[in-house]
PDB file of N, CA and C in Angstrom:
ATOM      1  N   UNK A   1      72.594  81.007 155.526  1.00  0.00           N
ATOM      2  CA  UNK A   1      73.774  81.690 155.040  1.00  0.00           C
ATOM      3  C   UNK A   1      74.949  80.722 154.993  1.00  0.00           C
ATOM      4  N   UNK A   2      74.968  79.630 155.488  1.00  0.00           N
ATOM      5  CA  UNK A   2      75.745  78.533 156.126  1.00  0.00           C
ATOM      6  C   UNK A   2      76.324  78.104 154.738  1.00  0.00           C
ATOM      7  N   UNK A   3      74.901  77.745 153.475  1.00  0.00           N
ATOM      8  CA  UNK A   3      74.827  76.716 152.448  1.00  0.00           C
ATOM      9  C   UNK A   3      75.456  78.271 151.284  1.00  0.00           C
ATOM     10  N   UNK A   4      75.223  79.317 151.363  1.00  0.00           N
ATOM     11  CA  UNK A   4      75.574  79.945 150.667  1.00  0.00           C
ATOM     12  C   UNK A   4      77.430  80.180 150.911  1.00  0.00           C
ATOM     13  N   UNK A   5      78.105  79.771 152.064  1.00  0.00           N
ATOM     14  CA  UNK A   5      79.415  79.887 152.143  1.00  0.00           C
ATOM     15  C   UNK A   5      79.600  81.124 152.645  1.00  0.00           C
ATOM     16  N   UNK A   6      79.129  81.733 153.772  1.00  0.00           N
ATOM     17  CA  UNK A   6      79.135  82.836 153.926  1.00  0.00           C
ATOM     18  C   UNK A   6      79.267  82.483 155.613  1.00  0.00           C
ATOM     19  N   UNK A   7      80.623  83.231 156.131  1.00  0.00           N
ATOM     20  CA  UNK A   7      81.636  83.020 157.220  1.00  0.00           C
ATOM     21  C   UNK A   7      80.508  83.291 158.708  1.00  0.00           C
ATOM     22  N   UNK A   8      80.313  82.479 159.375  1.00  0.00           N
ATOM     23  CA  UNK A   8      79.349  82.649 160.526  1.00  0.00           C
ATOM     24  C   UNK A   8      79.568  83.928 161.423  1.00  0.00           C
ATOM     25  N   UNK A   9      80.623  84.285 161.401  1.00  0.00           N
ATOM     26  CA  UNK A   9      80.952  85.497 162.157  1.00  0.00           C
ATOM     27  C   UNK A   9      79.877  86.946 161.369  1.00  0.00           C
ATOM     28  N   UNK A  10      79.723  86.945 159.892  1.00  0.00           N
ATOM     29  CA  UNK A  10      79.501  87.536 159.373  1.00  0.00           C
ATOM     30  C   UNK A  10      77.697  87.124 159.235  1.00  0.00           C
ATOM     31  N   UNK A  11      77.808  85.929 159.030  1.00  0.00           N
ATOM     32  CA  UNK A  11      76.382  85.979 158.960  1.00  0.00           C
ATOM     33  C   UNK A  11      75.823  86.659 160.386  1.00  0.00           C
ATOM     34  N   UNK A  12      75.839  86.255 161.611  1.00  0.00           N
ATOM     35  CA  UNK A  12      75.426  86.419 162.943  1.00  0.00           C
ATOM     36  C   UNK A  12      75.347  88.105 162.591  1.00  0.00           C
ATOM     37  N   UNK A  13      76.279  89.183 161.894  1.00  0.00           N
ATOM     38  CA  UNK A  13      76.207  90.500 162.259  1.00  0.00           C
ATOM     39  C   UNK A  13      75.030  90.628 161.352  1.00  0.00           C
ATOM     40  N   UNK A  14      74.743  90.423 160.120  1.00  0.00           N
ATOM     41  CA  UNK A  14      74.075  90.250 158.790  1.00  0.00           C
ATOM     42  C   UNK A  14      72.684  90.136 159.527  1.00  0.00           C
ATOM     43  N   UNK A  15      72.799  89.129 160.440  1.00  0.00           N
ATOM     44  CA  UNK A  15      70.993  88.932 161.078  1.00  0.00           C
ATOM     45  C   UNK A  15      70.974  90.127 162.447  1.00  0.00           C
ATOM     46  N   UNK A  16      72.025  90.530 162.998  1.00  0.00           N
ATOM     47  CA  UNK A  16      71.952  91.383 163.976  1.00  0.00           C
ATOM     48  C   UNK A  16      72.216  91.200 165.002  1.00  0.00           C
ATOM     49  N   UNK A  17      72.133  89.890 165.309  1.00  0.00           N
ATOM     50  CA  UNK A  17      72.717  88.861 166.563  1.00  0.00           C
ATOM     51  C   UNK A  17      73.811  89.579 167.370  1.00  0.00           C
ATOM     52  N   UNK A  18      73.630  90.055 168.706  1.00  0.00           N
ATOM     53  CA  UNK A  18      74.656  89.905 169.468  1.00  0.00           C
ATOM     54  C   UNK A  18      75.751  89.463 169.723  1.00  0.00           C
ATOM     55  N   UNK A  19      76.986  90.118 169.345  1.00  0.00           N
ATOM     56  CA  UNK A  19      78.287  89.517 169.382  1.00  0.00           C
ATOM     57  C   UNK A  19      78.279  89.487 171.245  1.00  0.00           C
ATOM     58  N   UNK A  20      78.524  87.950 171.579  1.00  0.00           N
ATOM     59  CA  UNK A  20      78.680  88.058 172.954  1.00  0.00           C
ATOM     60  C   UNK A  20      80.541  88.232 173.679  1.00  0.00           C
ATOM     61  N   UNK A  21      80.444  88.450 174.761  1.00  0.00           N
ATOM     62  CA  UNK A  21      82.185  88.969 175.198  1.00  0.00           C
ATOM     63  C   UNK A  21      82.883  89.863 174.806  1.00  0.00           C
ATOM     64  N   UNK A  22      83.712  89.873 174.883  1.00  0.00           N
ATOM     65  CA  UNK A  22      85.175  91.035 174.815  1.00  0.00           C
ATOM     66  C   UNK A  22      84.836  91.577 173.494  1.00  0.00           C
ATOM     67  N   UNK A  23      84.916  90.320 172.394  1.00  0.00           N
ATOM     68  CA  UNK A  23      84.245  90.774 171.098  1.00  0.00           C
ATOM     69  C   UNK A  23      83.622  91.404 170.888  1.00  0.00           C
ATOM     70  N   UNK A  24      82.201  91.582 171.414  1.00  0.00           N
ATOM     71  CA  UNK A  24      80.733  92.366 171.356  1.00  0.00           C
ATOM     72  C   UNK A  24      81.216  93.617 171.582  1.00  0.00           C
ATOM     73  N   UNK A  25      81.984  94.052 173.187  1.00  0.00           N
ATOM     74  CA  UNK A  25      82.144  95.543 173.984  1.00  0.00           C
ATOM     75  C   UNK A  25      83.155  96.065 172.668  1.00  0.00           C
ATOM     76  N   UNK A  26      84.703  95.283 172.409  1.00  0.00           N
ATOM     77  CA  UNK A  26      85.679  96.419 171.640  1.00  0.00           C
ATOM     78  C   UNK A  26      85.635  96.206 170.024  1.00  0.00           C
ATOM     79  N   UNK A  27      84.539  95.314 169.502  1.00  0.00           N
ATOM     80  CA  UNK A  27      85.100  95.333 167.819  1.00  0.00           C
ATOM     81  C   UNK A  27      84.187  95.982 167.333  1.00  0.00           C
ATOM     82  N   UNK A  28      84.411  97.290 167.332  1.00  0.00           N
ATOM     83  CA  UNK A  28      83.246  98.246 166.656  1.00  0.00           C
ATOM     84  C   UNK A  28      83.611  98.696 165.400  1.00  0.00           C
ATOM     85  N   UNK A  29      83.663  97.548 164.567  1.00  0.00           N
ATOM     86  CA  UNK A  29      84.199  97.611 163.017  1.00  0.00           C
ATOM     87  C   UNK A  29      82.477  97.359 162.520  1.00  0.00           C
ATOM     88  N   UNK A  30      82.128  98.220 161.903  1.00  0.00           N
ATOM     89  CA  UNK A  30      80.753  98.121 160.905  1.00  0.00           C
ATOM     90  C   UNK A  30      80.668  97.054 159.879  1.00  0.00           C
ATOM     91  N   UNK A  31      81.946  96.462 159.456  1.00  0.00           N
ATOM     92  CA  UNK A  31      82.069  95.151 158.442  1.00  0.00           C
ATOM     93  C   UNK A  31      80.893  95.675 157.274  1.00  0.00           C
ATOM     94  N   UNK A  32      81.052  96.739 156.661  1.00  0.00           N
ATOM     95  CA  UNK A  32      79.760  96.836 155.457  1.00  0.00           C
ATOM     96  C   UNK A  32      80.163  95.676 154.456  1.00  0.00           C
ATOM     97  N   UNK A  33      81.635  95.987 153.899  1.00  0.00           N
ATOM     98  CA  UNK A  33      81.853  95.076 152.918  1.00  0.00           C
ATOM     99  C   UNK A  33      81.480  93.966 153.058  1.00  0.00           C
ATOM    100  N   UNK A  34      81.622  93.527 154.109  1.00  0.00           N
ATOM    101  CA  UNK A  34      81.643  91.610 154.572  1.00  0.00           C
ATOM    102  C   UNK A  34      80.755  91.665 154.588  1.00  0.00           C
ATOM    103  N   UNK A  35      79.047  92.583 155.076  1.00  0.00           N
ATOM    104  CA  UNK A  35      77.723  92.165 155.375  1.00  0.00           C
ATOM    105  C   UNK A  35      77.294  92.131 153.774  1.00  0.00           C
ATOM    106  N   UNK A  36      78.032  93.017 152.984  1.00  0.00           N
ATOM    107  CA  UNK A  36      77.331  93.100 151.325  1.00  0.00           C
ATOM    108  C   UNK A  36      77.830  91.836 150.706  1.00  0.00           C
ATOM    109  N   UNK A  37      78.976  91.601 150.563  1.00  0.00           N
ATOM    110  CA  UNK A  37      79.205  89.907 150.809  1.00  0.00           C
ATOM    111  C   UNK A  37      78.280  88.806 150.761  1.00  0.00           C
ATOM    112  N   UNK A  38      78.231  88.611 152.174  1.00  0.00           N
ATOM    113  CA  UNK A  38      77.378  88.395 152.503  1.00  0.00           C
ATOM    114  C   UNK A  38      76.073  88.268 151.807  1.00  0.00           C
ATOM    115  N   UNK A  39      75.279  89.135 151.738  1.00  0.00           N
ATOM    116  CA  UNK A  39      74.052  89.195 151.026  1.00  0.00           C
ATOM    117  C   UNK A  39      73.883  88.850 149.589  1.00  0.00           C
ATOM    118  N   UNK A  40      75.695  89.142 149.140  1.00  0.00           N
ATOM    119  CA  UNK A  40      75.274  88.695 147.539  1.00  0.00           C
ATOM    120  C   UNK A  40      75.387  87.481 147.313  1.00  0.00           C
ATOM    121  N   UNK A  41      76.205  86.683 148.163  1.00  0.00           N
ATOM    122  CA  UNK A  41      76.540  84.928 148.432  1.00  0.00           C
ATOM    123  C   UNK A  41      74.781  84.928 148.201  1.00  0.00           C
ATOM    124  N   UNK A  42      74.318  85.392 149.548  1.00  0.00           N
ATOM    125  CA  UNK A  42      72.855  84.536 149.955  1.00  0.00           C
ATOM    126  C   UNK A  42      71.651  84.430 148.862  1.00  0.00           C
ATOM    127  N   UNK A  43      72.087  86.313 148.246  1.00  0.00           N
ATOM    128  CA  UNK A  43      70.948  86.619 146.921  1.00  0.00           C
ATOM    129  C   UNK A  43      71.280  85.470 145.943  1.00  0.00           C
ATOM    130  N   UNK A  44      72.664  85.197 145.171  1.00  0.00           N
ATOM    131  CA  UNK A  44      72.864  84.270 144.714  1.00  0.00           C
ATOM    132  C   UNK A  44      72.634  83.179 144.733  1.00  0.00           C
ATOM    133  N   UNK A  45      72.707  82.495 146.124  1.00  0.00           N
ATOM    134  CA  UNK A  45      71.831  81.165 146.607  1.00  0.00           C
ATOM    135  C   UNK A  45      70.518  81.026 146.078  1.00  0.00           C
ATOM    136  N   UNK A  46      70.183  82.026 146.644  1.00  0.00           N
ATOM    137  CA  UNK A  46      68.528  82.148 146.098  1.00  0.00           C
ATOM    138  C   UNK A  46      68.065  81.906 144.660  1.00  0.00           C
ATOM    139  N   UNK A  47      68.927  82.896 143.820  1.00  0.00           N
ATOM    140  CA  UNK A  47      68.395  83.057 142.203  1.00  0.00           C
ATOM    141  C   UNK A  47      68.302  81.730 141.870  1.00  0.00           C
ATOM    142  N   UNK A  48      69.499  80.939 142.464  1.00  0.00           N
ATOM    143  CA  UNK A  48      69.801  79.705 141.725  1.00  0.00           C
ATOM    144  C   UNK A  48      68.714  78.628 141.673  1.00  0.00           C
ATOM    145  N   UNK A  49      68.673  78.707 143.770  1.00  0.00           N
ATOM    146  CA  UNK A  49      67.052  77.898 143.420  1.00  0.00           C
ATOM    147  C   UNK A  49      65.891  78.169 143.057  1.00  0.00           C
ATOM    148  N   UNK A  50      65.550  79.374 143.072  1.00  0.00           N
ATOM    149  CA  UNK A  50      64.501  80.045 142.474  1.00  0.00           C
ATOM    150  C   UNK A  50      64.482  79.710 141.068  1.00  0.00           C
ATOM    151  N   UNK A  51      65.606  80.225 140.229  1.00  0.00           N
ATOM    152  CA  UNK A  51      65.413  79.782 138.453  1.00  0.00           C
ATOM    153  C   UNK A  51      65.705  78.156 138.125  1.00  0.00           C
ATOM    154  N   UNK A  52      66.264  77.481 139.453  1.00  0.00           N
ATOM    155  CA  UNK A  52      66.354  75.910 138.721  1.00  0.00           C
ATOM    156  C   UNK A  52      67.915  75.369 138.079  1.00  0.00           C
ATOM    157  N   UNK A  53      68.759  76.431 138.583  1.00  0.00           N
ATOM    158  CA  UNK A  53      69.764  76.468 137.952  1.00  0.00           C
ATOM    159  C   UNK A  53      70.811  75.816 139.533  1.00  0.00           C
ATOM    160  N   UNK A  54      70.371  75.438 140.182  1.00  0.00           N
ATOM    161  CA  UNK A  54      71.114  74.950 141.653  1.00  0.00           C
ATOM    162  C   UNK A  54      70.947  73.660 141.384  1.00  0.00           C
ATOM    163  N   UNK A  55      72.184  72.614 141.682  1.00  0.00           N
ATOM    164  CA  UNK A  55      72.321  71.191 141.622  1.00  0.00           C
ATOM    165  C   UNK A  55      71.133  70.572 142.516  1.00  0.00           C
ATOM    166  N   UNK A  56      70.273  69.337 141.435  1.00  0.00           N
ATOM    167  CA  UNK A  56      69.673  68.631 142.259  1.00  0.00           C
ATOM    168  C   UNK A  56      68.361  69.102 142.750  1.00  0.00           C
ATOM    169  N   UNK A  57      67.699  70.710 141.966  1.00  0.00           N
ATOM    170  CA  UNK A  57      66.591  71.385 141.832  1.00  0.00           C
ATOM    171  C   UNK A  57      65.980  71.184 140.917  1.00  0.00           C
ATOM    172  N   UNK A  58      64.548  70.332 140.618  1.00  0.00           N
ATOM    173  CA  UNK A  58      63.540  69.846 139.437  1.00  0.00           C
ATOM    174  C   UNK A  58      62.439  70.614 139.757  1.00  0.00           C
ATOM    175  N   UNK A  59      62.766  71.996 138.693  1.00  0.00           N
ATOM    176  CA  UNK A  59      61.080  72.742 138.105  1.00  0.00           C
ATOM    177  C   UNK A  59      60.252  71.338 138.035  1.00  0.00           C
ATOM    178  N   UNK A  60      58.526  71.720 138.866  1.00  0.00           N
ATOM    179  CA  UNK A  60      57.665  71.424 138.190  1.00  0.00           C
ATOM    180  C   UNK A  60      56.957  72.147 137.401  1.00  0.00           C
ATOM    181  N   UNK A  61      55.960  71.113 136.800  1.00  0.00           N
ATOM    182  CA  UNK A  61      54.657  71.847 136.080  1.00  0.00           C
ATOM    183  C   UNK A  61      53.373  72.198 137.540  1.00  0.00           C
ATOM    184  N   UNK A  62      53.110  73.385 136.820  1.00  0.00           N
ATOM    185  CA  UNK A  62      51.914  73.311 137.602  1.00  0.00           C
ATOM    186  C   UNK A  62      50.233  72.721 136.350  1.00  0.00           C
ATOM    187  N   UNK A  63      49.937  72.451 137.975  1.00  0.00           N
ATOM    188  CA  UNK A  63      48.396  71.831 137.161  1.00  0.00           C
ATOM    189  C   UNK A  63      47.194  73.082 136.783  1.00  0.00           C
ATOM    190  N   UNK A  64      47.075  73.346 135.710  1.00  0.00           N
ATOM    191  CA  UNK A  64      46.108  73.985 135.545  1.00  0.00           C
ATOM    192  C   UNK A  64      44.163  73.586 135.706  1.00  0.00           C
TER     193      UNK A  64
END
């Protein structure tokens, strides 16, 4: 989530990770927006290398 630009605070809730301290017990904010965010940064990451369209990504051929 790091390479997609997506804020570590947000990624850590995104995977489920334990907010540890004071933080964890009183910030009982659900952050939907920031986790959807989130996910569309990462989906985006993805398409890019997936279709070949991300800097410095060379489709091969496959061998039949």
């Amino acid at each position: 989530m790091s390479r997609a630009g997506v804020d570590k605070d947000h990624a850590e809730r995104c995977l489920g990770h334990v907010i540890p301290g004071v933080r964890g017990v009183y910030d009982r904010h659900e952050y939907h927006s920031e986790k959807q965010q989130a996910y569309e940064a990462l989906a985006a990451l993805v398409d890019r290398i997936v279709t070949g369209t991300q800097a410095g990504v060379v489709q091969l051929k496959r061998k039949r």
